[in-house]
Protein backbone atom coordinates (compact mmCIF):
# COMPACT_ATOMS: atom_id res chain seq x y z
CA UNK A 1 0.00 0.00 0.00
CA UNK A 2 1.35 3.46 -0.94
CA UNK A 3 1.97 6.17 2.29
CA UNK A 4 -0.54 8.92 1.64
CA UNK A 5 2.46 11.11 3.25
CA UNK A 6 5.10 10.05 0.58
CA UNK A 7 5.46 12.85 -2.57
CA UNK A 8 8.09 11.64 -4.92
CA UNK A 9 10.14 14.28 -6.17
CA UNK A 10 12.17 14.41 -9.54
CA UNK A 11 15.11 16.72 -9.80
CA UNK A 12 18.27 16.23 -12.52
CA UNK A 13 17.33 12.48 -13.42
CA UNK A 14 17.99 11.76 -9.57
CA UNK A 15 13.97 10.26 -7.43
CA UNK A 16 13.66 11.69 -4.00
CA UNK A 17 10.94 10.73 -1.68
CA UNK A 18 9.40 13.75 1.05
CA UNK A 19 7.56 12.89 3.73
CA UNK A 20 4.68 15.49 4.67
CA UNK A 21 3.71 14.21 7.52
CA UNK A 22 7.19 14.65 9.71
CA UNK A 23 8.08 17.60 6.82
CA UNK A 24 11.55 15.85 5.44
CA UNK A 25 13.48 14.08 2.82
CA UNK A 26 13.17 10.34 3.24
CA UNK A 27 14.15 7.25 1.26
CA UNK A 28 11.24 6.01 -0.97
CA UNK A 29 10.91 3.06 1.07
CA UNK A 30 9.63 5.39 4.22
CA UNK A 31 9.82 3.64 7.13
CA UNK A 32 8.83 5.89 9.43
CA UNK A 33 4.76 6.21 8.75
CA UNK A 34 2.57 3.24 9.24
CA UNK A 35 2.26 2.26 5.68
CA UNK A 36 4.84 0.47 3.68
CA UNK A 37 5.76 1.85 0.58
CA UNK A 38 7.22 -0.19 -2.24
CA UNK A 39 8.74 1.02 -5.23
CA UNK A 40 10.51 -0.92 -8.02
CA UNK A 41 14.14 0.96 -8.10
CA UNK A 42 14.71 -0.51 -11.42
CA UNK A 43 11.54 0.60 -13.02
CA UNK A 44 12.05 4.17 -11.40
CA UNK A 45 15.33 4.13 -13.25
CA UNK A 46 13.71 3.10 -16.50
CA UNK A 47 11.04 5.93 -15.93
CA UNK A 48 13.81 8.72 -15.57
CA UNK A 49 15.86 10.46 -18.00
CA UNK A 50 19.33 10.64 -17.92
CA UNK A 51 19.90 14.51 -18.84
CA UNK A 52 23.53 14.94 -20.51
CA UNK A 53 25.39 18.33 -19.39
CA UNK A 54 24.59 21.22 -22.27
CA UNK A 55 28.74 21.58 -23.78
CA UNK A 56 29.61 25.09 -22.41
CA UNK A 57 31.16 27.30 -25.95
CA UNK A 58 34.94 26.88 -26.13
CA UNK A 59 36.71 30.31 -26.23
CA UNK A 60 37.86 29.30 -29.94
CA UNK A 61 34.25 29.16 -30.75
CA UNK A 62 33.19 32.41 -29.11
CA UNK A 63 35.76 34.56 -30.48
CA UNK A 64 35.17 32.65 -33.91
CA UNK A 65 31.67 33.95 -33.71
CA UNK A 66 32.97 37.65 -33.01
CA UNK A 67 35.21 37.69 -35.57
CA UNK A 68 32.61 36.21 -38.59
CA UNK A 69 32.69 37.93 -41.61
CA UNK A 70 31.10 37.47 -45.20
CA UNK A 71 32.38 36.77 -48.42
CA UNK A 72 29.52 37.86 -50.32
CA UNK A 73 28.64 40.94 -48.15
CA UNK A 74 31.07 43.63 -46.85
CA UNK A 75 28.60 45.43 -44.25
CA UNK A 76 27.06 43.13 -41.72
CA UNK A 77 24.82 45.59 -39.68
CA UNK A 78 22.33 46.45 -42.89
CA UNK A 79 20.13 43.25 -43.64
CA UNK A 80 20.91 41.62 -47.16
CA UNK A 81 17.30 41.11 -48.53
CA UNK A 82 16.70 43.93 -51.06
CA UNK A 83 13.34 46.15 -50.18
CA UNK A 84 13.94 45.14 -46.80
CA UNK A 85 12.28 47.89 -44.51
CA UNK A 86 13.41 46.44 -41.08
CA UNK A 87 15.27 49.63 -38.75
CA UNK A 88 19.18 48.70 -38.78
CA UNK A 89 19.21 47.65 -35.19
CA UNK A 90 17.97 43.92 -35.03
CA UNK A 91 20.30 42.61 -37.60
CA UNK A 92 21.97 39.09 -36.74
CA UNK A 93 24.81 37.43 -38.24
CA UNK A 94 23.34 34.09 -39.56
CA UNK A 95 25.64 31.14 -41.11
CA UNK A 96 23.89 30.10 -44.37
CA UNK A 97 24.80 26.75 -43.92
CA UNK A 98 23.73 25.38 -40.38
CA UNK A 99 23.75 22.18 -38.16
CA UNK A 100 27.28 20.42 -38.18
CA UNK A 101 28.38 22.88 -41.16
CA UNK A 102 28.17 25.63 -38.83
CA UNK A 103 31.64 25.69 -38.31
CA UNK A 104 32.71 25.45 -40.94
CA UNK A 105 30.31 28.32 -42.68
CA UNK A 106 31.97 30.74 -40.31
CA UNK A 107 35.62 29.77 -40.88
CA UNK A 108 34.97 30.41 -44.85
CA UNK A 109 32.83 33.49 -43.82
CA UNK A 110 29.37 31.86 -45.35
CA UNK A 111 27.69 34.54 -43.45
CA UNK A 112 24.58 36.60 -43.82
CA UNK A 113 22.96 39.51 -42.22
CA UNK A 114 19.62 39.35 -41.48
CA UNK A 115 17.09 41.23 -39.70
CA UNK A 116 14.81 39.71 -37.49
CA UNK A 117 12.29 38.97 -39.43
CA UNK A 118 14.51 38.18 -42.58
CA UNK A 119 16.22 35.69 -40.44
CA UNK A 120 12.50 34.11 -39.16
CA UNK A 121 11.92 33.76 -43.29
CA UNK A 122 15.47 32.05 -43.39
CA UNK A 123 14.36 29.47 -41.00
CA UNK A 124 10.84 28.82 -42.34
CA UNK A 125 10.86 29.50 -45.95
CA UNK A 126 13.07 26.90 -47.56
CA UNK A 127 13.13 28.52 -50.96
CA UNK A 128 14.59 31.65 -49.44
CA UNK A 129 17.29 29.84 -47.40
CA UNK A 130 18.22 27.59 -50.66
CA UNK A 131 18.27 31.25 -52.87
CA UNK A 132 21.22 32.11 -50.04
CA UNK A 133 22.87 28.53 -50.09
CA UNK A 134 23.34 29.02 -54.36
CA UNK A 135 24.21 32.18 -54.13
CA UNK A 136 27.39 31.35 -51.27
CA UNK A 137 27.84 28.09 -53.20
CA UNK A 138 28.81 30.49 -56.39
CA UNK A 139 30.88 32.76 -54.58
CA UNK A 140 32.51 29.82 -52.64
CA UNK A 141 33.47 28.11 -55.70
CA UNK A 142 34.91 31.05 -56.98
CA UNK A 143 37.55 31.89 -54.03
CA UNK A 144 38.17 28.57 -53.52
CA UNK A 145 36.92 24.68 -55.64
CA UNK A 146 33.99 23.00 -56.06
CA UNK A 147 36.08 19.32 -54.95
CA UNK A 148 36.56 21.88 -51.43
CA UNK A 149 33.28 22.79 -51.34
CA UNK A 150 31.47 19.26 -52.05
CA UNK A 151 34.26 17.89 -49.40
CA UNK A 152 33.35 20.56 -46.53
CA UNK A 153 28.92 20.44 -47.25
CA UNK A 154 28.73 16.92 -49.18
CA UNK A 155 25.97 18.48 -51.64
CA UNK A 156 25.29 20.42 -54.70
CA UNK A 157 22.74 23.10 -53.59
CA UNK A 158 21.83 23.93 -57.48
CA UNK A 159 20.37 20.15 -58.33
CA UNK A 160 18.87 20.03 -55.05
CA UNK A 161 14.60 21.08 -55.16
């Protein structure tokens, strides 16, 4: 029978039982009411997640993100997208090429200023954001190869719908 004094408490993937009655932490076997309470430990375990730390920036990183720059465009406060009308002070640096190529788009300076809104569109409009990934593709193959290029992102944006 389950102790009508017993709350189980979850913090950080870690069960914790509190008694209300004497108004402490006990086990969650409590022993000390007149009703034994019996949990399964191994199904408690299954029933919790295991949380994995969040991987703090590395100072490389951070200062790599201060120091992006474009290839494409020389001014990063204005936002890129022509007829724009978005005031000058919510532009944001965004890499064109995200998830694992992140990296890799701001060590080649694959970056575009957006504005707030712009940068929404970017996110949500995949016609937009595949206009931006040709047009730094082009300019990428340029400076540098396409073998680099198809090495670094492993795809051809142009033959991709």
């Amino acid at each position: 029978m389950k102790c009508k004094n017993l709350k189980i408490e979850s913090k950080k993937g870690t069960k914790k039982g509190y008694c209300k009655l004497h108004d402490k932490e006990v086990s969650l076997f409590c022993n000390e009411c007149p009703f034994e309470v019996k949990y399964d430990i191994e199904k408690i375990k299954r029933k919790t997640k295991q949380y994995k730390p969040i991987k703090k920036r590395s100072n490389k990183l951070a200062k790599a993100e201060k120091e992006r720059f474009s290839i494409i465009y020389q001014d990063l406060t204005k936002c890129c997208v022509e007829n724009c009308l978005t005031p000058y002070f919510g532009v944001q640096k965004n890499e064109v090429f995200e998830g694992s190529y992140r990296q890799a788009s701001i060590e080649y300076g694959l970056v575009c200023p957006f504005c707030v809104n712009c940068h929404k569109r970017f996110h949500k409009d995949r016609e937009f954001a595949l206009y931006y990934k040709r047009l730094f593709q082009d300019r990428f193959i340029e400076l540098y190869s396409r073998d680099l290029f198809m090495s670094i992102f492993k795809m051809d944006y142009h033959y991709r719908n």
